[in-house]
PDB file of N, CA and C in Angstrom:
ATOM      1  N   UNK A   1     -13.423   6.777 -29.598  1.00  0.00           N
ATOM      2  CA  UNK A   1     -12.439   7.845 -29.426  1.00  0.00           C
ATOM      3  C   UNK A   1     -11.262   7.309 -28.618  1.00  0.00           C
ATOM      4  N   UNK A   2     -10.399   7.714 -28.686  1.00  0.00           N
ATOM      5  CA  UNK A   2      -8.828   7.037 -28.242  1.00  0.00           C
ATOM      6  C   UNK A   2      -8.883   8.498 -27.225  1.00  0.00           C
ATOM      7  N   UNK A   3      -7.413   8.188 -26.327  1.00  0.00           N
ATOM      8  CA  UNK A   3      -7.136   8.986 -25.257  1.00  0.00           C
ATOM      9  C   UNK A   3      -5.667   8.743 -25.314  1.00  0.00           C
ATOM     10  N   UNK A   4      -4.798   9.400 -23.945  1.00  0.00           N
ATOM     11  CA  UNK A   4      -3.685   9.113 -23.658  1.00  0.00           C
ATOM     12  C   UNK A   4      -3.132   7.751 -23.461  1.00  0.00           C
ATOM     13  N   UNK A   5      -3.702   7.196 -23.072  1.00  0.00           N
ATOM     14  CA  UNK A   5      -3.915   5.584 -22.929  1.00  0.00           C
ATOM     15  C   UNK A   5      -3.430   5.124 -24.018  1.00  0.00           C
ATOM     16  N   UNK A   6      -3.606   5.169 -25.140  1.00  0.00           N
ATOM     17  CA  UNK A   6      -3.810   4.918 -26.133  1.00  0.00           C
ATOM     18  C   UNK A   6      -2.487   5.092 -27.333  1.00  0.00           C
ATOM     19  N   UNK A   7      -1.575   5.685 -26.705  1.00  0.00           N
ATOM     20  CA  UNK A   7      -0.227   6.666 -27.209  1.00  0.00           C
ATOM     21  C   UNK A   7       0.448   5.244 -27.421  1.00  0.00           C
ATOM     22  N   UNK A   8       1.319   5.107 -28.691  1.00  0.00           N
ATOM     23  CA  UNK A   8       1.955   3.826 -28.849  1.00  0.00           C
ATOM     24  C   UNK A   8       1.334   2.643 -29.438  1.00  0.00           C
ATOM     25  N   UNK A   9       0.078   3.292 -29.760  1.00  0.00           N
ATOM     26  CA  UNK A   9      -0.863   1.712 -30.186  1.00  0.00           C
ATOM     27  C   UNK A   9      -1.075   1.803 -31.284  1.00  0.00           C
ATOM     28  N   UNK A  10      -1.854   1.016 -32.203  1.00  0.00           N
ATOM     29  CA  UNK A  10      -1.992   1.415 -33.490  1.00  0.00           C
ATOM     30  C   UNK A  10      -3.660   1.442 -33.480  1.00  0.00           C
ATOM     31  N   UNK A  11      -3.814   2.590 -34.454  1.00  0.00           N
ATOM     32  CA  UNK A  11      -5.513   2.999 -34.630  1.00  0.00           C
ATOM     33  C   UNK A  11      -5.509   3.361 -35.759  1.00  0.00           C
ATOM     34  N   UNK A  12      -6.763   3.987 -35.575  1.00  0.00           N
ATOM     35  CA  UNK A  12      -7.645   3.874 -37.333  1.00  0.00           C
ATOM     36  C   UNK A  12      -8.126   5.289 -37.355  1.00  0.00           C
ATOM     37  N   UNK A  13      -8.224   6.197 -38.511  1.00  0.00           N
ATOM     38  CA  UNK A  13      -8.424   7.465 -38.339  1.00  0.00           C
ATOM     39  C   UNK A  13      -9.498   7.420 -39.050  1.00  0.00           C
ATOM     40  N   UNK A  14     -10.563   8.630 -39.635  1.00  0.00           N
ATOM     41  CA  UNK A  14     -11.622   8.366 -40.316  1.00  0.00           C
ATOM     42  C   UNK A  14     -11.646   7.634 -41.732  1.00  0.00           C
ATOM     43  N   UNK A  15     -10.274   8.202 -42.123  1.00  0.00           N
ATOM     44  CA  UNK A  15     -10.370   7.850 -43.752  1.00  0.00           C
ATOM     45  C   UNK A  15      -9.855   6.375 -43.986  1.00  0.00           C
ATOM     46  N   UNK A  16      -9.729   5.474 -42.742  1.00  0.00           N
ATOM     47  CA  UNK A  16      -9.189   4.257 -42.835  1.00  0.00           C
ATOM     48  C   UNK A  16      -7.737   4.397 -42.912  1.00  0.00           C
ATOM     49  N   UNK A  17      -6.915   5.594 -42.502  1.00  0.00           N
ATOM     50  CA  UNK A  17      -5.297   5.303 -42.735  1.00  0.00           C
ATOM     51  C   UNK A  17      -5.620   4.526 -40.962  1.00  0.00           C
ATOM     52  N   UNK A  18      -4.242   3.684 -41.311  1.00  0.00           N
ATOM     53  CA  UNK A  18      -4.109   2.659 -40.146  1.00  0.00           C
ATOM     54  C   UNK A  18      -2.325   3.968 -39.323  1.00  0.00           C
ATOM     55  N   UNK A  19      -2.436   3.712 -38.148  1.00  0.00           N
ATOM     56  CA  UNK A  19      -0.810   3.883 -38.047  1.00  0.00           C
ATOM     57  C   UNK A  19      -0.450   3.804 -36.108  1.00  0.00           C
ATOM     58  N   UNK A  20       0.332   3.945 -36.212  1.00  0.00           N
ATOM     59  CA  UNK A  20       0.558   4.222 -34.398  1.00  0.00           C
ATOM     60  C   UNK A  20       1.050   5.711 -34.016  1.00  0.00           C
ATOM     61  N   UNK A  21      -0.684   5.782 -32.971  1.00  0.00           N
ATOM     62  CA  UNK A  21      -0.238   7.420 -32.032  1.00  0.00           C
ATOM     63  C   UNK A  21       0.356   7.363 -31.465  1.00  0.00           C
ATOM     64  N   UNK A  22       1.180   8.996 -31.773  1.00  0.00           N
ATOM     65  CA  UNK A  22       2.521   9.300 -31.095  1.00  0.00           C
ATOM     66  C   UNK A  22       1.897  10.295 -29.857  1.00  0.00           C
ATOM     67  N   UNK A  23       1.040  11.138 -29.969  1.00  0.00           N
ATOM     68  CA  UNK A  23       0.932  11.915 -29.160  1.00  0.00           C
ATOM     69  C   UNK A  23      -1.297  12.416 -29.171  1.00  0.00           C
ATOM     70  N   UNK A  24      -1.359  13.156 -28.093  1.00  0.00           N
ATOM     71  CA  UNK A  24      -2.542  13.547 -28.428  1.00  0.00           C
ATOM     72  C   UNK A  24      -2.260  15.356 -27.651  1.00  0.00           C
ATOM     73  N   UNK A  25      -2.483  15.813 -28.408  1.00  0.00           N
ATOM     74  CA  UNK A  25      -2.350  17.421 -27.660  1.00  0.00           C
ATOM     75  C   UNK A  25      -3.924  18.127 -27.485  1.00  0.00           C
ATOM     76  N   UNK A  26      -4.789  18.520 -26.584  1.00  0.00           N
ATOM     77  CA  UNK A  26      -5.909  19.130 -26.363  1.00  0.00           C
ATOM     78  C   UNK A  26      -6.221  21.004 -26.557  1.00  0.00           C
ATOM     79  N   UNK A  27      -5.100  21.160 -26.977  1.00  0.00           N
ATOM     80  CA  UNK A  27      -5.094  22.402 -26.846  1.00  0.00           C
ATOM     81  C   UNK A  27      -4.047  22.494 -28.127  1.00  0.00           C
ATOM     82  N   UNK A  28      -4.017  22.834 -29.255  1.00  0.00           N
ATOM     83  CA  UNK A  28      -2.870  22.684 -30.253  1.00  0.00           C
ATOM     84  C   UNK A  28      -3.134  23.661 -31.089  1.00  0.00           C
ATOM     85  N   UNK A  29      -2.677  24.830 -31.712  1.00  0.00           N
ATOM     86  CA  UNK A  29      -2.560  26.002 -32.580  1.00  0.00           C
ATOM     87  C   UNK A  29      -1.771  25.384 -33.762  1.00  0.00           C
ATOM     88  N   UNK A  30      -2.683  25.560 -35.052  1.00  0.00           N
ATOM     89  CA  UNK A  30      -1.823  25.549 -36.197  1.00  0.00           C
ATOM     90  C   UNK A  30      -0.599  26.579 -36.460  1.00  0.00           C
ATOM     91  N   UNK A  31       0.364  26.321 -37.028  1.00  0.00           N
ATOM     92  CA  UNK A  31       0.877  27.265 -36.708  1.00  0.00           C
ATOM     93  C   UNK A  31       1.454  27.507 -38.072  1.00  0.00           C
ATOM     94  N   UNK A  32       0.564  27.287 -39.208  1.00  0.00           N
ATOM     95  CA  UNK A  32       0.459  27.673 -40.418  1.00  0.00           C
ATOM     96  C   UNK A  32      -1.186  28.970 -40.471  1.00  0.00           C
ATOM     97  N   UNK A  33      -1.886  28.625 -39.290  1.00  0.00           N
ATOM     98  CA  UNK A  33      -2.665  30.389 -39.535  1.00  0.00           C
ATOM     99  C   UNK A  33      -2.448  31.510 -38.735  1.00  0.00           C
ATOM    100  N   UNK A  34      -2.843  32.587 -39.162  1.00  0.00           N
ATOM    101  CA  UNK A  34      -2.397  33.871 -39.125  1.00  0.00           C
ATOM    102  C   UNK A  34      -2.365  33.772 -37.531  1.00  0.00           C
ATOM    103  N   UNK A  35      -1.331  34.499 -37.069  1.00  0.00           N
ATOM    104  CA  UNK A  35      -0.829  34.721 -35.594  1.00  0.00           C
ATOM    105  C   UNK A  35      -2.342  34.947 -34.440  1.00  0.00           C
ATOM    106  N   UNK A  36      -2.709  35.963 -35.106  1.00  0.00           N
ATOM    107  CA  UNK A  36      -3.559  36.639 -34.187  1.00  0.00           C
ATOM    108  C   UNK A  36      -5.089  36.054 -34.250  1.00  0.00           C
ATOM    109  N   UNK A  37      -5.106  34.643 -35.282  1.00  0.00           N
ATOM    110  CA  UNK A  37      -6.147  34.233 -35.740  1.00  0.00           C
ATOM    111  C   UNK A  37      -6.605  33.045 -35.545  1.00  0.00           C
ATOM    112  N   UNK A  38      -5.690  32.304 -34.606  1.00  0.00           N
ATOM    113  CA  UNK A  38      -5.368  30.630 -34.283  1.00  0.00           C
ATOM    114  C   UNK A  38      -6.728  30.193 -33.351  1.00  0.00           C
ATOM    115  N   UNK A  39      -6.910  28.911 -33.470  1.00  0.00           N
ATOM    116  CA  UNK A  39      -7.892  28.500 -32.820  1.00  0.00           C
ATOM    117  C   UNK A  39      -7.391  27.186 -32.092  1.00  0.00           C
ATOM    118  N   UNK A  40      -7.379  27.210 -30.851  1.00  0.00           N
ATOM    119  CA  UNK A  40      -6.880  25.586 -29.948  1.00  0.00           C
ATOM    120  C   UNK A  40      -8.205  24.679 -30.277  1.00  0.00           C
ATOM    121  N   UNK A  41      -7.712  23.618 -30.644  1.00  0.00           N
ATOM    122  CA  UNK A  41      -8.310  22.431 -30.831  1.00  0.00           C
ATOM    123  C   UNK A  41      -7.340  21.395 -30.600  1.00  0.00           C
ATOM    124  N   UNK A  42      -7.937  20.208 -29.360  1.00  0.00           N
ATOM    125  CA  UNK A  42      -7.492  18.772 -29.754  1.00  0.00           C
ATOM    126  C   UNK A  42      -7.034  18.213 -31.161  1.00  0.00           C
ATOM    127  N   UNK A  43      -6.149  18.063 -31.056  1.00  0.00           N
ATOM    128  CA  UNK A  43      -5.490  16.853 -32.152  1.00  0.00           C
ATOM    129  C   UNK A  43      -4.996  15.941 -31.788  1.00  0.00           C
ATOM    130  N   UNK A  44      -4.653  14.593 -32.661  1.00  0.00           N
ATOM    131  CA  UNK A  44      -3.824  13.422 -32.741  1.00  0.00           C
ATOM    132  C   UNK A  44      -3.002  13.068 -33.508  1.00  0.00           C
ATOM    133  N   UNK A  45      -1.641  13.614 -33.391  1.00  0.00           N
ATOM    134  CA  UNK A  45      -0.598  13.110 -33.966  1.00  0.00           C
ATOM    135  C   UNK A  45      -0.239  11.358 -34.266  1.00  0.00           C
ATOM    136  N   UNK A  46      -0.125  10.691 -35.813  1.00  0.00           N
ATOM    137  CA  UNK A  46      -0.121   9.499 -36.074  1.00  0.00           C
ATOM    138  C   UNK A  46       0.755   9.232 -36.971  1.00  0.00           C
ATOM    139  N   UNK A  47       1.114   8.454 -36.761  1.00  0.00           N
ATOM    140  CA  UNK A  47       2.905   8.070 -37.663  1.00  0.00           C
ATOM    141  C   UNK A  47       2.380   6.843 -38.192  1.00  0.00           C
ATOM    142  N   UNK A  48       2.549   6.538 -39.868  1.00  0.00           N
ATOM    143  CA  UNK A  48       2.358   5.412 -39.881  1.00  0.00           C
ATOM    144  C   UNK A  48       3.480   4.138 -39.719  1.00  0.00           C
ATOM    145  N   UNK A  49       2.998   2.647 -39.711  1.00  0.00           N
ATOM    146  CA  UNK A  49       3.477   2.123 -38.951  1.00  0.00           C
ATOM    147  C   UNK A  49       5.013   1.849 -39.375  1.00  0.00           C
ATOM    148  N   UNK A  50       5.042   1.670 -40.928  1.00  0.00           N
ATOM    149  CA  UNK A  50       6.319   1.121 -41.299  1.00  0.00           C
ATOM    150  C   UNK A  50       7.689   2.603 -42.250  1.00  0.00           C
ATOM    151  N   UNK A  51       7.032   3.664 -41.382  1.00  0.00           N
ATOM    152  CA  UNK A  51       7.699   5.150 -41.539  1.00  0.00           C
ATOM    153  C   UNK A  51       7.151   5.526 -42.784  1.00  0.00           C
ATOM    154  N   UNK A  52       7.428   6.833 -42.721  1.00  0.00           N
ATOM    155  CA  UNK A  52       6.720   7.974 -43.639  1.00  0.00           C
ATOM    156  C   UNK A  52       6.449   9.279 -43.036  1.00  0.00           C
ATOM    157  N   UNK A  53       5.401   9.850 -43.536  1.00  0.00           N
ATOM    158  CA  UNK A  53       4.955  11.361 -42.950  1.00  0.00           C
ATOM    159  C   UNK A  53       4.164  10.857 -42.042  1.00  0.00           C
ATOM    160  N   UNK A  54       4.396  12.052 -41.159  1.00  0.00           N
ATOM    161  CA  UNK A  54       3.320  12.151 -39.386  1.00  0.00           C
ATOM    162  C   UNK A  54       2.334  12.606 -40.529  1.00  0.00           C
ATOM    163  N   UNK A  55       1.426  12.764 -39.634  1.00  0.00           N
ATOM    164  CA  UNK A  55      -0.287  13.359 -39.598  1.00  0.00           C
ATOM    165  C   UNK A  55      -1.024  13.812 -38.764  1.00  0.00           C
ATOM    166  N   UNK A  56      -2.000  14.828 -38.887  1.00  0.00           N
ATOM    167  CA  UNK A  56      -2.392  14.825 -37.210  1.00  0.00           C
ATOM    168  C   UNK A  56      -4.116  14.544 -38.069  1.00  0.00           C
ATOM    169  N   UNK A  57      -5.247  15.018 -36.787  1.00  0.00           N
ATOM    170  CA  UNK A  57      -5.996  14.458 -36.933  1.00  0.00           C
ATOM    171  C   UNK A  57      -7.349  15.012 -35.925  1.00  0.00           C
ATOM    172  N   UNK A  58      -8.322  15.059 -36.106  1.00  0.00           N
ATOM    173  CA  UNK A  58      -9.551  15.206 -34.786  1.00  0.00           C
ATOM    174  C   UNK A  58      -9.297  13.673 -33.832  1.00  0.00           C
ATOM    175  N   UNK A  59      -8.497  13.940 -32.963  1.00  0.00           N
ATOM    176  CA  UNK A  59      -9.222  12.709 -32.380  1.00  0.00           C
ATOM    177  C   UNK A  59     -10.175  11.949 -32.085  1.00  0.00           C
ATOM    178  N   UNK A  60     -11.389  12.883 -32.389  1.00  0.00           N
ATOM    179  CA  UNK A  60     -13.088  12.192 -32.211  1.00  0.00           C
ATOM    180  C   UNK A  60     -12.942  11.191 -33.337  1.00  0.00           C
ATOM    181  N   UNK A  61     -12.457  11.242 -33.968  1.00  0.00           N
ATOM    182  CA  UNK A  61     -12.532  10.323 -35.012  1.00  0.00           C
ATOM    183  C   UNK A  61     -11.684   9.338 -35.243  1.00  0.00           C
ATOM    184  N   UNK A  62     -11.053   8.877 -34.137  1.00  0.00           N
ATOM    185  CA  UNK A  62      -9.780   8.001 -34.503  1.00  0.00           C
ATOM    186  C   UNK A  62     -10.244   7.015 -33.761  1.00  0.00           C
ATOM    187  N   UNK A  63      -9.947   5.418 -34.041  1.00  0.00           N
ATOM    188  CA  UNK A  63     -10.343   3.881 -33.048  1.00  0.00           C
ATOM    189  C   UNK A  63      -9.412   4.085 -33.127  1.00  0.00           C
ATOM    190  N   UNK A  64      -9.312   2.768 -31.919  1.00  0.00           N
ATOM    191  CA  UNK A  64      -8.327   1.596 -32.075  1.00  0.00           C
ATOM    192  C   UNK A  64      -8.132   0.572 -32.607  1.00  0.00           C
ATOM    193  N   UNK A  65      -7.231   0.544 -33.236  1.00  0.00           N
ATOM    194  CA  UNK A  65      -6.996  -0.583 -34.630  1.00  0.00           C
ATOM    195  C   UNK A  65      -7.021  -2.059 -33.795  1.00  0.00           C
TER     196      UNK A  65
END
């Protein structure tokens, strides 16, 4: 499992995408479900390395590359 530490480095998420974390938030609301219906969960925001779309992610599941 990766941490704050870890922000800027490049890691490995479950499905094998490779990229470098930008951020890790512990408390994060989708904010595509219903208002009154959101659930906080940790995530890990990951950019891959040579640009494209962000991603986020369970962090339990992310190494370090």
């Amino acid at each position: 499992m990766i941490d704050r530490n870890d922000i800027g480095h490049r890691v490995q998420d479950a499905y094998g995408r490779t990229g470098i974390l930008r951020d890790i938030d512990p408390a994060w609301e989708d904010p595509s479900d219903p208002p009154h219906n959101r659930t906080r969960r940790p995530v890990a925001f990951i950019s891959p390395e040579h640009g494209g779309r962000e991603w986020h992610t369970d962090p339990t599941t992310v190494t370090r590359a």
